[in-house]
N, C-alpha and C. Protein backbone atom coordinates (compact mmCIF):
# COMPACT_ATOMS: atom_id res chain seq x y z
N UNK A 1 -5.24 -29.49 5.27
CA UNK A 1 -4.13 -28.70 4.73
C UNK A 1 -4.43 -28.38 3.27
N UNK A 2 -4.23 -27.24 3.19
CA UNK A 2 -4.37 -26.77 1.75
C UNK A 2 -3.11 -26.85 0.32
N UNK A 3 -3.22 -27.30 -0.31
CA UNK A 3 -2.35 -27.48 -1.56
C UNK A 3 -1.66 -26.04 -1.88
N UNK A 4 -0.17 -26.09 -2.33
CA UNK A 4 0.36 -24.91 -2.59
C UNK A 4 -0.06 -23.59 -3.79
N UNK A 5 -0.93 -23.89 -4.27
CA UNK A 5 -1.81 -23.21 -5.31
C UNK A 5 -3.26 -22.55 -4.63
N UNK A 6 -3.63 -23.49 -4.04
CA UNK A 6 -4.71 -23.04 -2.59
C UNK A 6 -4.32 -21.76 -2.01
N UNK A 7 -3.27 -22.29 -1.39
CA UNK A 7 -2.68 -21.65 -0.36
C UNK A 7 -2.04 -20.10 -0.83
N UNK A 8 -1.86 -20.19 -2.43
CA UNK A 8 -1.29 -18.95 -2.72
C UNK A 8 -2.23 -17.80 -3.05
N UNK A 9 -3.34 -18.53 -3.55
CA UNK A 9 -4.54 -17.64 -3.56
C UNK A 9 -4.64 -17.04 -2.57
N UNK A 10 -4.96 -18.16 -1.86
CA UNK A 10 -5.40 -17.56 -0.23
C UNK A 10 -4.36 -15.92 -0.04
N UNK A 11 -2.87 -16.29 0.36
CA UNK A 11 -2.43 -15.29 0.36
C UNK A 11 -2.57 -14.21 -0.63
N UNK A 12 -2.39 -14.45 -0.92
CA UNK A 12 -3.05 -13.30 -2.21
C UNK A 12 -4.46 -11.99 -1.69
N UNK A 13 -5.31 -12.90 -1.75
CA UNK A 13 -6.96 -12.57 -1.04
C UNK A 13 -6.53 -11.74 0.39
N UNK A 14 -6.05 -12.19 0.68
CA UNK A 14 -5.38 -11.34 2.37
C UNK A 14 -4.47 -10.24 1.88
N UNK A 15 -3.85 -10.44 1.19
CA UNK A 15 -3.09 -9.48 0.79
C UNK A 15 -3.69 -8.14 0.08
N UNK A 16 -4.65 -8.54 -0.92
CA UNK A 16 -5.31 -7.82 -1.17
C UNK A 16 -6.03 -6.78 -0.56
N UNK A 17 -7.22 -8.05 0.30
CA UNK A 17 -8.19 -7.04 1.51
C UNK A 17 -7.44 -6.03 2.34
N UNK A 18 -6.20 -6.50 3.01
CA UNK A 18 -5.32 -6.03 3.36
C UNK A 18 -5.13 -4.67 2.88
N UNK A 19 -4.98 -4.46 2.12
CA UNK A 19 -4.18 -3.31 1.26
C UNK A 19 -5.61 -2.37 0.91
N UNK A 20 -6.92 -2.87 0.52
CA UNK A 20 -7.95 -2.23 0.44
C UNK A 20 -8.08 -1.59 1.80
N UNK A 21 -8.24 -1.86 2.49
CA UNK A 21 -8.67 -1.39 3.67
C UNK A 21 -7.55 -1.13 4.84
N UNK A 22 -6.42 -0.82 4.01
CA UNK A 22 -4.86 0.19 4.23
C UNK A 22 -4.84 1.39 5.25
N UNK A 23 -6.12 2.50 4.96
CA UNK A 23 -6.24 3.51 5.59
C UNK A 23 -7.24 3.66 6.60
N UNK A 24 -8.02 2.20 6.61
CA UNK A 24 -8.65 2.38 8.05
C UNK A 24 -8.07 1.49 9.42
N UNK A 25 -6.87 1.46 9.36
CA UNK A 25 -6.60 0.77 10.16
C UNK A 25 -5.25 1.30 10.97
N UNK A 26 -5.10 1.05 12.36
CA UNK A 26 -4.49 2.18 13.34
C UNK A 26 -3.02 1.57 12.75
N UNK A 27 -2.70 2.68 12.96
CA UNK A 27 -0.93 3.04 12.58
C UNK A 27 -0.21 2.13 13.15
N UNK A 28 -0.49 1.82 14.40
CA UNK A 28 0.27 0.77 15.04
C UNK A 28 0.15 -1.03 14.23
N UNK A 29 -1.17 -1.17 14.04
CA UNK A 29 -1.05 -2.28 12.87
C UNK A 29 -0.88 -2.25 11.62
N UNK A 30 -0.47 -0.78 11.18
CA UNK A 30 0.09 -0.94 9.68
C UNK A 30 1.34 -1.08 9.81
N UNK A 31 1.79 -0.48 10.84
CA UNK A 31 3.73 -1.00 10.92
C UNK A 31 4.20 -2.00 11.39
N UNK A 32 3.53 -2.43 12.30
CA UNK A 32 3.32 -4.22 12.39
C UNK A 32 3.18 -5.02 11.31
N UNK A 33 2.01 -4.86 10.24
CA UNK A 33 1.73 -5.69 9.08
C UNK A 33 2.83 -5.34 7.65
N UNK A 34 3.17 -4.23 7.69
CA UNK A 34 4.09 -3.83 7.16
C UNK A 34 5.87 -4.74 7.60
N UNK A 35 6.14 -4.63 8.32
CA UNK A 35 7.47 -5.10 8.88
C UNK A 35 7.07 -6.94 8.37
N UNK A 36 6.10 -7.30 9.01
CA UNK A 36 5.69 -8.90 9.29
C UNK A 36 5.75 -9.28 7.02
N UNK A 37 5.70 -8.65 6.57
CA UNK A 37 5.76 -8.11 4.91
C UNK A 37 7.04 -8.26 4.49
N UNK A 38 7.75 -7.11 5.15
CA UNK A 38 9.16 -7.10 5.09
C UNK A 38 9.71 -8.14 5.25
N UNK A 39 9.59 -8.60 6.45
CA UNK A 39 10.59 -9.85 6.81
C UNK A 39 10.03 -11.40 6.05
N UNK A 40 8.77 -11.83 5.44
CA UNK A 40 8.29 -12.67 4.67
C UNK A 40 9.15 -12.17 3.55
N UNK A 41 9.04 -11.45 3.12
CA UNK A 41 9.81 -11.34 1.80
C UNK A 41 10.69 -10.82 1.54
N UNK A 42 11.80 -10.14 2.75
CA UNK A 42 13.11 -9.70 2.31
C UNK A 42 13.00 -8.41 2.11
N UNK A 43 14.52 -7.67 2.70
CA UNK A 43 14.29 -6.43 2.85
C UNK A 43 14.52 -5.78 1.55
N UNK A 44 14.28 -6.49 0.72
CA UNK A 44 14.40 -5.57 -0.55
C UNK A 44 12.91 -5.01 -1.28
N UNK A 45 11.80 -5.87 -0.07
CA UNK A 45 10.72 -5.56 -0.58
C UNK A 45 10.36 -4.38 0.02
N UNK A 46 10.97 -4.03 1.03
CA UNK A 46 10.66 -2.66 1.72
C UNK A 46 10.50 -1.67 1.22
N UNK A 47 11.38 -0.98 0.31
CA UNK A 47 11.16 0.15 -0.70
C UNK A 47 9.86 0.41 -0.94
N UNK A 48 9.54 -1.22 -2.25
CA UNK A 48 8.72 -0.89 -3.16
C UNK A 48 7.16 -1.42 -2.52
N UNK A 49 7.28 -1.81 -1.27
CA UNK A 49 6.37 -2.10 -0.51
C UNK A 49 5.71 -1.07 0.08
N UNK A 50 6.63 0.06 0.74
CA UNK A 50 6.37 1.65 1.39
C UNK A 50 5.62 2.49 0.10
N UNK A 51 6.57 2.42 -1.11
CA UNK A 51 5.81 3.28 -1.95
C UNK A 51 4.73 2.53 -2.93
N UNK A 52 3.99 1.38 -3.02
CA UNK A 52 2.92 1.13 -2.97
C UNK A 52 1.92 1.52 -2.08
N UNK A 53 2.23 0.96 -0.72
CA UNK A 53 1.29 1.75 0.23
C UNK A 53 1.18 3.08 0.59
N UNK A 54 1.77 3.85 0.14
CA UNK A 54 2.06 5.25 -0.01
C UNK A 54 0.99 6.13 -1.63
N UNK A 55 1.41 5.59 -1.90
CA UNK A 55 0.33 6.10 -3.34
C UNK A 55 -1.15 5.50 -2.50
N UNK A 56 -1.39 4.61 -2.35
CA UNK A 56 -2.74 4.02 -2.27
C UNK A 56 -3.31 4.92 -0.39
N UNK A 57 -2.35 5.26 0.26
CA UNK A 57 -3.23 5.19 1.76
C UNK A 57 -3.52 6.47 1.30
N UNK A 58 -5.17 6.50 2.01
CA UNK A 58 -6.42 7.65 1.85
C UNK A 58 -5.33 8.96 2.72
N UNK A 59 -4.07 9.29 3.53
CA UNK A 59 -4.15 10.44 4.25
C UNK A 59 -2.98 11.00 3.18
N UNK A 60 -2.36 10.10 2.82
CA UNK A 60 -1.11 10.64 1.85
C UNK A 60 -1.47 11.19 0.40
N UNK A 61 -2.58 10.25 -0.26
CA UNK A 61 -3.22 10.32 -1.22
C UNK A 61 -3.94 11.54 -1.00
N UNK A 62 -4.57 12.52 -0.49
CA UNK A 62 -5.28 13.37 -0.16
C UNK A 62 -4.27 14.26 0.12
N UNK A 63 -3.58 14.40 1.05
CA UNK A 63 -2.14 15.06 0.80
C UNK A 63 -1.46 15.59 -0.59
N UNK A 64 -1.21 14.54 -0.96
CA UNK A 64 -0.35 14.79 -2.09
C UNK A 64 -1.39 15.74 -3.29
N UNK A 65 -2.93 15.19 -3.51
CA UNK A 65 -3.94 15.81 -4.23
C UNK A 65 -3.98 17.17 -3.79
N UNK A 66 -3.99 17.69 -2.52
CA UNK A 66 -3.95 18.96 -2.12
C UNK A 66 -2.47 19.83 -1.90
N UNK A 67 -1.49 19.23 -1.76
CA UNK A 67 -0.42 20.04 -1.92
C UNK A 67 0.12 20.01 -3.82
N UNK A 68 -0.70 19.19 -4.59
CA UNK A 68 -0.36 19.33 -6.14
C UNK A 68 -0.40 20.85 -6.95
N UNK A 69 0.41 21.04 -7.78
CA UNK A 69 0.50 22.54 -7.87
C UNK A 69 -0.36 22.24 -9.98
N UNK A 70 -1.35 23.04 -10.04
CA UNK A 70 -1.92 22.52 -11.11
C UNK A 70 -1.07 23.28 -12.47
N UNK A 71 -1.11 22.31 -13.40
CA UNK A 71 -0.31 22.78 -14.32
C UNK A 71 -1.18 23.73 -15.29
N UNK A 72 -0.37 24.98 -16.00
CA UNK A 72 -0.99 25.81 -16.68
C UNK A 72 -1.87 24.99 -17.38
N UNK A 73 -3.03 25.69 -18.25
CA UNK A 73 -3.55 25.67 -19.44
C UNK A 73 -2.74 25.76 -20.55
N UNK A 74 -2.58 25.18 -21.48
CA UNK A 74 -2.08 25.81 -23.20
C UNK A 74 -1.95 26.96 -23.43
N UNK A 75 -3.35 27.71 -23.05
CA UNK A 75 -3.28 28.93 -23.19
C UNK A 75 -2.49 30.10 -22.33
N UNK A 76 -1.65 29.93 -21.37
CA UNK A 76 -1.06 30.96 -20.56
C UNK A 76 -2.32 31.30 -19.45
N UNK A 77 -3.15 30.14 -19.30
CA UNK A 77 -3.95 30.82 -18.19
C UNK A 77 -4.37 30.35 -17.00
């Protein structure tokens, strides 16, 4: 058994990899791992949990880069 300082790393490290590797993984286990998130930590983490993984996943992120409307130049051009 691992000590509670161990153990938080640990989570941590999962949490992390987790989240790196966000957008290769099928939809059906991101809303699974997502919810299993939620309910560890209360539904108040839901919000700011969605829009973390929302900025970071590769289809939204690419999305949002291509529907961005670019702002003028200084110059009017």
């Amino acid at each position: 058994m691992t000590d509670d300082g161990c153990e938080q790393e640990l989570f941590v490290a999962l949490g992390w990899a987790a989240s790196t590797l966000w957008s290769d993984l099928p939809q059906e286990f991101q809303q699974r791992l997502f919810e299993k998130a939620v309910m560890f930590q209360g539904e108040a983490f839901r919000q700011p949990l969605a829009i973390y993984l929302h900025e970071r996943h590769e289809r939204t992120t690419d999305a949002l880069k291509r529907d961005a409307v670019p702002e003028p130049d200084s110059l009017g051009g």
